[in-house]
Protein backbone atom coordinates (compact mmCIF):
# COMPACT_ATOMS: atom_id res chain seq x y z
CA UNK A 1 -108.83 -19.49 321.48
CA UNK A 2 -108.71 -23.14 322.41
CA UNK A 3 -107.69 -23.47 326.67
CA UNK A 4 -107.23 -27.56 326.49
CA UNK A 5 -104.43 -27.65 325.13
CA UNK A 6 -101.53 -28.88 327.06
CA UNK A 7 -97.19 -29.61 326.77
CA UNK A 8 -95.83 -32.26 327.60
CA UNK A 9 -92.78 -31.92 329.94
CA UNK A 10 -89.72 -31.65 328.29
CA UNK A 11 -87.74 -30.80 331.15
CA UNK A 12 -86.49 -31.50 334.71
CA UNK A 13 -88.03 -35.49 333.48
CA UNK A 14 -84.85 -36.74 332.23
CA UNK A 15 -81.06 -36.23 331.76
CA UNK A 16 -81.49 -35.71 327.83
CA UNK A 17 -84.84 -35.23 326.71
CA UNK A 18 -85.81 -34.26 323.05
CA UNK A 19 -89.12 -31.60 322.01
CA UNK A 20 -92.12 -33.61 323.18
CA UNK A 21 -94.47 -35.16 320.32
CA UNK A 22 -97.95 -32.99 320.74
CA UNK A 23 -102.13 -34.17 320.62
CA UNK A 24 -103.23 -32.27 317.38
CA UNK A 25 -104.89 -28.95 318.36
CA UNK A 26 -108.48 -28.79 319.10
CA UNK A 27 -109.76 -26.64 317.36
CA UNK A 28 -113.53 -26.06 316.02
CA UNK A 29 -114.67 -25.65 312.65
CA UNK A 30 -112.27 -22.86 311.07
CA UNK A 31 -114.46 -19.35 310.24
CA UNK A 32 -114.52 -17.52 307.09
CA UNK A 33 -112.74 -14.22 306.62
CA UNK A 34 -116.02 -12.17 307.44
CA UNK A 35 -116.85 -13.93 310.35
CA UNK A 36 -113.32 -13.48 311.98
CA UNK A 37 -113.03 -9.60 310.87
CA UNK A 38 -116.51 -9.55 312.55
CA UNK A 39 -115.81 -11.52 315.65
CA UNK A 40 -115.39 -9.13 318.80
CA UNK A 41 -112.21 -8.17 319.67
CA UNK A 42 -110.36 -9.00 317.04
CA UNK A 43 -107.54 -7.53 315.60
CA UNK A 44 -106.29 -8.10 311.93
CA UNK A 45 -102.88 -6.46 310.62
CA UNK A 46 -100.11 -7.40 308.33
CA UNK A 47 -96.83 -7.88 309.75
CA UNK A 48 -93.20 -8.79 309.29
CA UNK A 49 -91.75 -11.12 312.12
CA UNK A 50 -88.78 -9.32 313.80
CA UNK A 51 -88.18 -11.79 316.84
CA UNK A 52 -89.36 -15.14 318.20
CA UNK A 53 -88.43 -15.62 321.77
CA UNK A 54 -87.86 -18.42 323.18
CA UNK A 55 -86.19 -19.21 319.95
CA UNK A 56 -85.70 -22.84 320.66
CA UNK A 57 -89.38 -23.16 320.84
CA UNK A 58 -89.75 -22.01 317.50
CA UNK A 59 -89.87 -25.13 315.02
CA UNK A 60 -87.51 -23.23 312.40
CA UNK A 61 -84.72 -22.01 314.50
CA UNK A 62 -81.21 -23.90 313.89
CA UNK A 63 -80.61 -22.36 317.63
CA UNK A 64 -83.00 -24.91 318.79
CA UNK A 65 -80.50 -28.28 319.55
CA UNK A 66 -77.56 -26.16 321.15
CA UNK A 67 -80.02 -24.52 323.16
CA UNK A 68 -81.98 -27.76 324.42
CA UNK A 69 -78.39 -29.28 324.85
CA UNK A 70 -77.34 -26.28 327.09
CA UNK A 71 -80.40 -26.45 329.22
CA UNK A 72 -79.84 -30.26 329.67
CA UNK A 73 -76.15 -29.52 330.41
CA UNK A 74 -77.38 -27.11 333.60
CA UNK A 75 -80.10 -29.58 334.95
CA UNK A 76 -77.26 -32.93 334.38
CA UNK A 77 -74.44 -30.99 336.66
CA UNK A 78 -77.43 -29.74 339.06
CA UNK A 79 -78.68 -33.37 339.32
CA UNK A 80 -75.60 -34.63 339.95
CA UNK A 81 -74.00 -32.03 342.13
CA UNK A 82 -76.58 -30.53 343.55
CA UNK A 83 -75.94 -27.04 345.31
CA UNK A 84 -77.03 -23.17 345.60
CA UNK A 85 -74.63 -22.31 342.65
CA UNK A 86 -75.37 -25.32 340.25
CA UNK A 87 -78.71 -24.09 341.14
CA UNK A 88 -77.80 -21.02 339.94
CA UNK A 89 -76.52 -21.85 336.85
CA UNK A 90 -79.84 -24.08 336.26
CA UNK A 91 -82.02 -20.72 336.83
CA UNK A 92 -79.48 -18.84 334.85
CA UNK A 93 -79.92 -20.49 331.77
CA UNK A 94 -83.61 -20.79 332.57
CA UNK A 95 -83.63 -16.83 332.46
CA UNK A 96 -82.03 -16.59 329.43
CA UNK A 97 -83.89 -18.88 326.94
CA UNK A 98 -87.30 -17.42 328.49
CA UNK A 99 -86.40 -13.36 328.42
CA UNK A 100 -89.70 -12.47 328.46
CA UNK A 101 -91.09 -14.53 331.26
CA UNK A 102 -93.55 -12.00 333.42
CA UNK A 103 -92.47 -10.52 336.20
CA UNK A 104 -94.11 -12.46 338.54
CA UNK A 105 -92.73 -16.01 337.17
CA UNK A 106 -89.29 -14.32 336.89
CA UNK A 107 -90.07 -13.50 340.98
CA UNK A 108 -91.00 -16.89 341.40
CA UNK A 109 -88.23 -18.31 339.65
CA UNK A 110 -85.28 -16.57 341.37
CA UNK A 111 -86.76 -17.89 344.76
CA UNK A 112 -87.22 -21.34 344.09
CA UNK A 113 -85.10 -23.78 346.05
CA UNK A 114 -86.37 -27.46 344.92
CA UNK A 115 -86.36 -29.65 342.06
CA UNK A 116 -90.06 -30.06 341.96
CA UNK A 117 -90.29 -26.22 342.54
CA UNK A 118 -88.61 -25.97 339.41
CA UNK A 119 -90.47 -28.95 337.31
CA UNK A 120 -93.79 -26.85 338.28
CA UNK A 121 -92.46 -23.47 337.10
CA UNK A 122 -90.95 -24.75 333.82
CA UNK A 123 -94.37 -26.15 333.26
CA UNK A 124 -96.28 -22.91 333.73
CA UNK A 125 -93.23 -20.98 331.79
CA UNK A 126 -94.32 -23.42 328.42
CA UNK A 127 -97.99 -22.61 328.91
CA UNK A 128 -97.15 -18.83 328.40
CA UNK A 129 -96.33 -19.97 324.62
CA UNK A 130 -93.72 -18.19 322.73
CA UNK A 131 -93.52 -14.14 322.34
CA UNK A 132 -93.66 -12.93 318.40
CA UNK A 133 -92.63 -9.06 317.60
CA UNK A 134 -93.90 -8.18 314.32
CA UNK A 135 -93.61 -4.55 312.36
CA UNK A 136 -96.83 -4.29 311.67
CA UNK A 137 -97.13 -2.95 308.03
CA UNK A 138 -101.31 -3.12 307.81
CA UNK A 139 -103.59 -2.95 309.77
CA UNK A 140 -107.62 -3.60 308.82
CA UNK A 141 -108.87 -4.16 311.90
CA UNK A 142 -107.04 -1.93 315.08
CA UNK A 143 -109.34 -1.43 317.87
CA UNK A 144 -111.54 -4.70 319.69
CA UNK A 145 -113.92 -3.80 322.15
CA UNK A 146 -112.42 -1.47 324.07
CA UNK A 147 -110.76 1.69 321.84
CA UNK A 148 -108.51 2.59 325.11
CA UNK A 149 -106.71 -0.65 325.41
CA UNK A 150 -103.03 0.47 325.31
CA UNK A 151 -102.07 -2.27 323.42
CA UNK A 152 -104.50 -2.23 320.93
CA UNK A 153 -103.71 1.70 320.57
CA UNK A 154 -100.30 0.81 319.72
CA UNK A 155 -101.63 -1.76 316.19
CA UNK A 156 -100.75 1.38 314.02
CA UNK A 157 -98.66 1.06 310.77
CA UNK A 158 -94.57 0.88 311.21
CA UNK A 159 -94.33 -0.12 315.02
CA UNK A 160 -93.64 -2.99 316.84
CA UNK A 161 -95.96 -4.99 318.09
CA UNK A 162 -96.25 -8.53 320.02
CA UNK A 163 -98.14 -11.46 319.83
CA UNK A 164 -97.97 -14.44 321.85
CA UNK A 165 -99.12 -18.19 320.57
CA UNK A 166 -99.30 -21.28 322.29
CA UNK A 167 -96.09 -23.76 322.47
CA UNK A 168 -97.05 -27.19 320.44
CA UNK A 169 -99.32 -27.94 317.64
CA UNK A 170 -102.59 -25.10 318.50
CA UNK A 171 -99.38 -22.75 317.80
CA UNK A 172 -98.96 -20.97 314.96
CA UNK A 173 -95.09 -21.93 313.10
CA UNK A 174 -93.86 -18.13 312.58
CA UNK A 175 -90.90 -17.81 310.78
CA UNK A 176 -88.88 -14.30 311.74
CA UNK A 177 -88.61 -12.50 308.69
CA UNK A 178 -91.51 -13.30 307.23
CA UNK A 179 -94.77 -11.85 306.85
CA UNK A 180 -98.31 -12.74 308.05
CA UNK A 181 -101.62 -11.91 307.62
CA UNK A 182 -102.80 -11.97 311.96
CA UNK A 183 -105.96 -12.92 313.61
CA UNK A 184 -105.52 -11.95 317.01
CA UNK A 185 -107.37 -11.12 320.40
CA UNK A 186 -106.70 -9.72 324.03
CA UNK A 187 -106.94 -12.56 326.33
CA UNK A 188 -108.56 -11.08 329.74
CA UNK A 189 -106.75 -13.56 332.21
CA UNK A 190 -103.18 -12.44 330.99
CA UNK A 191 -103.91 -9.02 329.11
CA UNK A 192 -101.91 -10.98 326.42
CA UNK A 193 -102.39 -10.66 322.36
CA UNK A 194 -102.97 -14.23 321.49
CA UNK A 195 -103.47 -15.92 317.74
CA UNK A 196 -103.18 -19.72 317.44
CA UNK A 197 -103.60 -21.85 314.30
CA UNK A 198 -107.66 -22.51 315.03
CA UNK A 199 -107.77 -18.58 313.56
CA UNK A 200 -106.95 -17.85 309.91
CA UNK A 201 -103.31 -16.39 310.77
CA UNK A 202 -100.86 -17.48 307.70
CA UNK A 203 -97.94 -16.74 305.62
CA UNK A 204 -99.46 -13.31 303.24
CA UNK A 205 -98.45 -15.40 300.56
CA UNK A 206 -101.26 -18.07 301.46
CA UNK A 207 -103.44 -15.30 302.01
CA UNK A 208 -105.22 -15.68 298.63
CA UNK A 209 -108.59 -14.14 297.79
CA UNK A 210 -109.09 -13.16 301.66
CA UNK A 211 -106.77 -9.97 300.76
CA UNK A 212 -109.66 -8.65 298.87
CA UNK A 213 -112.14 -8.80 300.84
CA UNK A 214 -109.54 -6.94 303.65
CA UNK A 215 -109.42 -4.61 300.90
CA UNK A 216 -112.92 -3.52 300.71
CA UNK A 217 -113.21 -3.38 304.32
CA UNK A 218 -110.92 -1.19 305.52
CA UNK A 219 -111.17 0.90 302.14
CA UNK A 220 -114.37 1.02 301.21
CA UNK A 221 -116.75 0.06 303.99
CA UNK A 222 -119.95 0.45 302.02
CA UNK A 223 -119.07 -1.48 299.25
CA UNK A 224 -117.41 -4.47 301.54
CA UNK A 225 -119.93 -7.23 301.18
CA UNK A 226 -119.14 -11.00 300.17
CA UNK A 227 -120.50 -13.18 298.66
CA UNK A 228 -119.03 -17.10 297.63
CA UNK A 229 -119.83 -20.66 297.61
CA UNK A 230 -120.12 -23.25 295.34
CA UNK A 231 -121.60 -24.64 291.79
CA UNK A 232 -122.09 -28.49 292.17
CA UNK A 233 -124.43 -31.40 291.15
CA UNK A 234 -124.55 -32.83 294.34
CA UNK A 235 -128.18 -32.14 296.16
CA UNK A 236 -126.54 -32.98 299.67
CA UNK A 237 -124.56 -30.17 299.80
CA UNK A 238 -124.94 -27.73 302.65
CA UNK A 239 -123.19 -24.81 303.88
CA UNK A 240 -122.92 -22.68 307.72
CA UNK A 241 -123.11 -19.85 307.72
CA UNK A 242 -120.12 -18.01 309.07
CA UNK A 243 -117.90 -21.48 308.30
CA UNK A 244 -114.32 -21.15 306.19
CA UNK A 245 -114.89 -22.39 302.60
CA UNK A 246 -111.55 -23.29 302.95
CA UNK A 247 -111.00 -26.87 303.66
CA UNK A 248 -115.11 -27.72 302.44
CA UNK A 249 -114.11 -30.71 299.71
CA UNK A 250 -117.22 -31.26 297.70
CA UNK A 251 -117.46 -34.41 295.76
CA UNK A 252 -119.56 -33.22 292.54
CA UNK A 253 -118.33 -29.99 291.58
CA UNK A 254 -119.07 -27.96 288.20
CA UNK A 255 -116.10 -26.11 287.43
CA UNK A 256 -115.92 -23.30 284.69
CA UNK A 257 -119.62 -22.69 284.96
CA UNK A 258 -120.51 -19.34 284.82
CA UNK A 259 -121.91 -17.43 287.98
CA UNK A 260 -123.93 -14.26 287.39
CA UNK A 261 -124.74 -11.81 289.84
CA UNK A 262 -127.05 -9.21 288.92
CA UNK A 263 -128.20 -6.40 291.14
CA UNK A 264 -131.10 -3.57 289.62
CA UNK A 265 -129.44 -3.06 285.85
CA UNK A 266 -126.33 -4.42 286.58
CA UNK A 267 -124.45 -7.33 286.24
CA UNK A 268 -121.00 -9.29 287.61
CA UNK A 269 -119.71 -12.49 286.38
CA UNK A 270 -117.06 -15.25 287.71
CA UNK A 271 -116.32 -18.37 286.69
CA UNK A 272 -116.44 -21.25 288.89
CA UNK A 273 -112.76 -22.96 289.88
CA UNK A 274 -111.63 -26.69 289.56
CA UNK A 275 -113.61 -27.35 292.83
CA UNK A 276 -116.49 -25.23 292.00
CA UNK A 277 -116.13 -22.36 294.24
CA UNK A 278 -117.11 -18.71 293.17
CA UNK A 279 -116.62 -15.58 295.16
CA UNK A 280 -117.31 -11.84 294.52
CA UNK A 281 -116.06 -8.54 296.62
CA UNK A 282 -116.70 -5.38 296.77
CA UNK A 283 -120.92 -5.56 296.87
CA UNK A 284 -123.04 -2.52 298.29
CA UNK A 285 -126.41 -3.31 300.35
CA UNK A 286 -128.71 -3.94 298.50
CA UNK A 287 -131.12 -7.15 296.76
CA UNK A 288 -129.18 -9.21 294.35
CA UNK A 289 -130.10 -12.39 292.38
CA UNK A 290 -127.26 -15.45 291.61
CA UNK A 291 -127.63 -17.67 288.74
CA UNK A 292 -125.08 -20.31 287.03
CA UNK A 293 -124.99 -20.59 283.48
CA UNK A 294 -123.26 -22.92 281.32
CA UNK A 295 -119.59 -22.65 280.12
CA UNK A 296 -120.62 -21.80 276.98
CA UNK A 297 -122.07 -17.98 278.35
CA UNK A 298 -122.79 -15.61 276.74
CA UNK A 299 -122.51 -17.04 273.55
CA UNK A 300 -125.17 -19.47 274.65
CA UNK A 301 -127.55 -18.61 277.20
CA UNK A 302 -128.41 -21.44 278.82
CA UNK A 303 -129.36 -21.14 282.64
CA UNK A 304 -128.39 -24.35 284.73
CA UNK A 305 -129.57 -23.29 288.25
CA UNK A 306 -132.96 -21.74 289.67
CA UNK A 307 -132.11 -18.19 290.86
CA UNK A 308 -131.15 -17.23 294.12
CA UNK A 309 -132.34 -13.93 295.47
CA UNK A 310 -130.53 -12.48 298.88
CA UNK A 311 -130.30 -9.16 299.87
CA UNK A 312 -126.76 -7.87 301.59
CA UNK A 313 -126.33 -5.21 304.79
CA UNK A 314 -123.19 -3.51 304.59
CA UNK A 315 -119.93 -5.25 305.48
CA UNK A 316 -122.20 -8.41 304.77
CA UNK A 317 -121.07 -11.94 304.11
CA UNK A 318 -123.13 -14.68 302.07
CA UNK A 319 -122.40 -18.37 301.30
CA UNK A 320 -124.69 -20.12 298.84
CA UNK A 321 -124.71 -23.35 297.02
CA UNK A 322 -125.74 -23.10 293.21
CA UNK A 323 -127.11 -26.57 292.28
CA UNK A 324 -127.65 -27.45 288.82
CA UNK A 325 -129.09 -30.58 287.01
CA UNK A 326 -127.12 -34.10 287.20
CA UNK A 327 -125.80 -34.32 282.79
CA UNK A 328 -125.31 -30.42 282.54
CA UNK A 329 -122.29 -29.58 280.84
């Protein structure tokens, strides 16, 4: 999880103030679906969203003006008439757009007696992020690395359970009623359940061919392995290990060349996409070669690339380039 990011203040700086513009997030290099099931401590589920909280953090609530407006309302008439019940008021409406503030900020908050008090807690009160409930419907991935956390006892099918994510632009846009495929982890300074957009949290429905490989994992564990990359004429080409294919643009790719993966007597087959990539699920341990043929397979058995031999462990992950000859078709 990224710790440098940082909010702007949008409050207690002036009498009307709007949602402050935010750096982009800093994140690293995005990981691939294996590497973030693998990572320690994660946790992976499917969920629906039940409740964002504060709401007028969350970038699709139409709560989020008249709520701004209300909180400017309280710090105007405490500005201008400043006293212990405009005071009041101010912490009032504080208390209600953050409900689930901890206890000791809510402590903190009910005692403060100063303007810059105030600016400092509001500050610290952003930082927690925003609180997301989900129902989880799947889970593929309950327990991190300790089985007796409470809250990662609770990740079961058909409860409740919360997530928090960063206010700004490292935090993940959740939309209540909707439903998510989560990448999540216990952070150890606030025993929260944190996911930010540097993970691959998204919408299930831009999920795509990761839902497979969930599928293998949590069903059948020794036949989970991975393997995908990319068919291209361009000798430069390099992929990390452990990196998201995701957002890799290659320049020179072969697309509908055919990508055959045989293992002992048998044999698999895709087809590479419009940008060259290839992927098969569902592979045992075991020693495995990779060729690409042309688009004319089987009818015409032409090999375009050397083969590749790898062998797999179970729950394994591979990413290979397949590079054939510059005038192939």
């Amino acid at each position: 999880m990224p710790t440098n990011w940082r909010p702007a203040a949008i409050f207690l700086i002036a009498p009307c103030f709007a949602m402050p513009a935010m750096a982009a997030c800093p994140c690293q290099a995005q990981l691939s679906t294996c590497s973030e099931v693998a990572s320690p401590g994660t946790l992976v589920f499917i969920g629906k969203v039940e409740s964002i909280n504060p709401k007028f953090l969350s970038s699709w609530s139409i709560s989020r003006r008249p709520d701004l407006n209300q909180l400017n309302q309280a710090y105007e008439h405490y500005l201008g008439q400043p006293s212990p019940q405009t005071l009041a008021a101010l912490k009032s409406v504080l208390k209600k757009l953050f409900p689930d503030i901890s206890e000791n900020l809510e402590r903190r908050l009910t005692a403060a007696r100063s303007h810059s008090t105030l600016s400092k807690l509001f500050d610290e009160i952003l930082n927690t992020g925003t609180l997301v409930r989900f129902r989880v419907e799947e889970v593929y991935r309950a327990h991190g690395d300790d089985d007796d956390d409470d809250d990662v006892q609770s990740l079961s099918p058909k409860k409740d359970f919360s997530v928090w994510t960063p206010f700004g632009d490292c935090g993940v846009a959740f939309q209540a009623g909707e439903r998510y495929l989560v990448y999540a982890v216990a952070d150890e300074g606030t025993d929260h359940v944190e996911t930010n957009v540097c993970t691959r949290t998204r919408r299930l429905s831009d999920a795509g061919s990761e839902l497979a490989y969930l599928y293998y994992y949590k069903n059948h564990a020794k036949t989970a392995g991975r393997i995908e990359g990319f068919v291209t004429y361009d000798p430069r080409l390099h992929l990390e290990f452990g990196m998201s294919l995701d957002s890799v643009k290659i320049t020179a790719p072969a697309p509908n060349t055919v990508v055959r993966l045989e293992s002992g007597s048998e044999a698999r087959y895709a087809r590479a996409a419009a940008d060259g990539r290839f992927v098969f699920d569902g592979l045992a341990p075991g020693d495995y070669e990779l060729s690409a043929y042309a688009p004319g397979f089987p009818d015409a058995l032409r090999r375009l690339s050397a083969p590749q031999m790898l062998h797999m462990k179970e729950r394994g992950c591979a990413t290979r380039t397949l590079l054939i000859p510059s005038g192939s078709p």
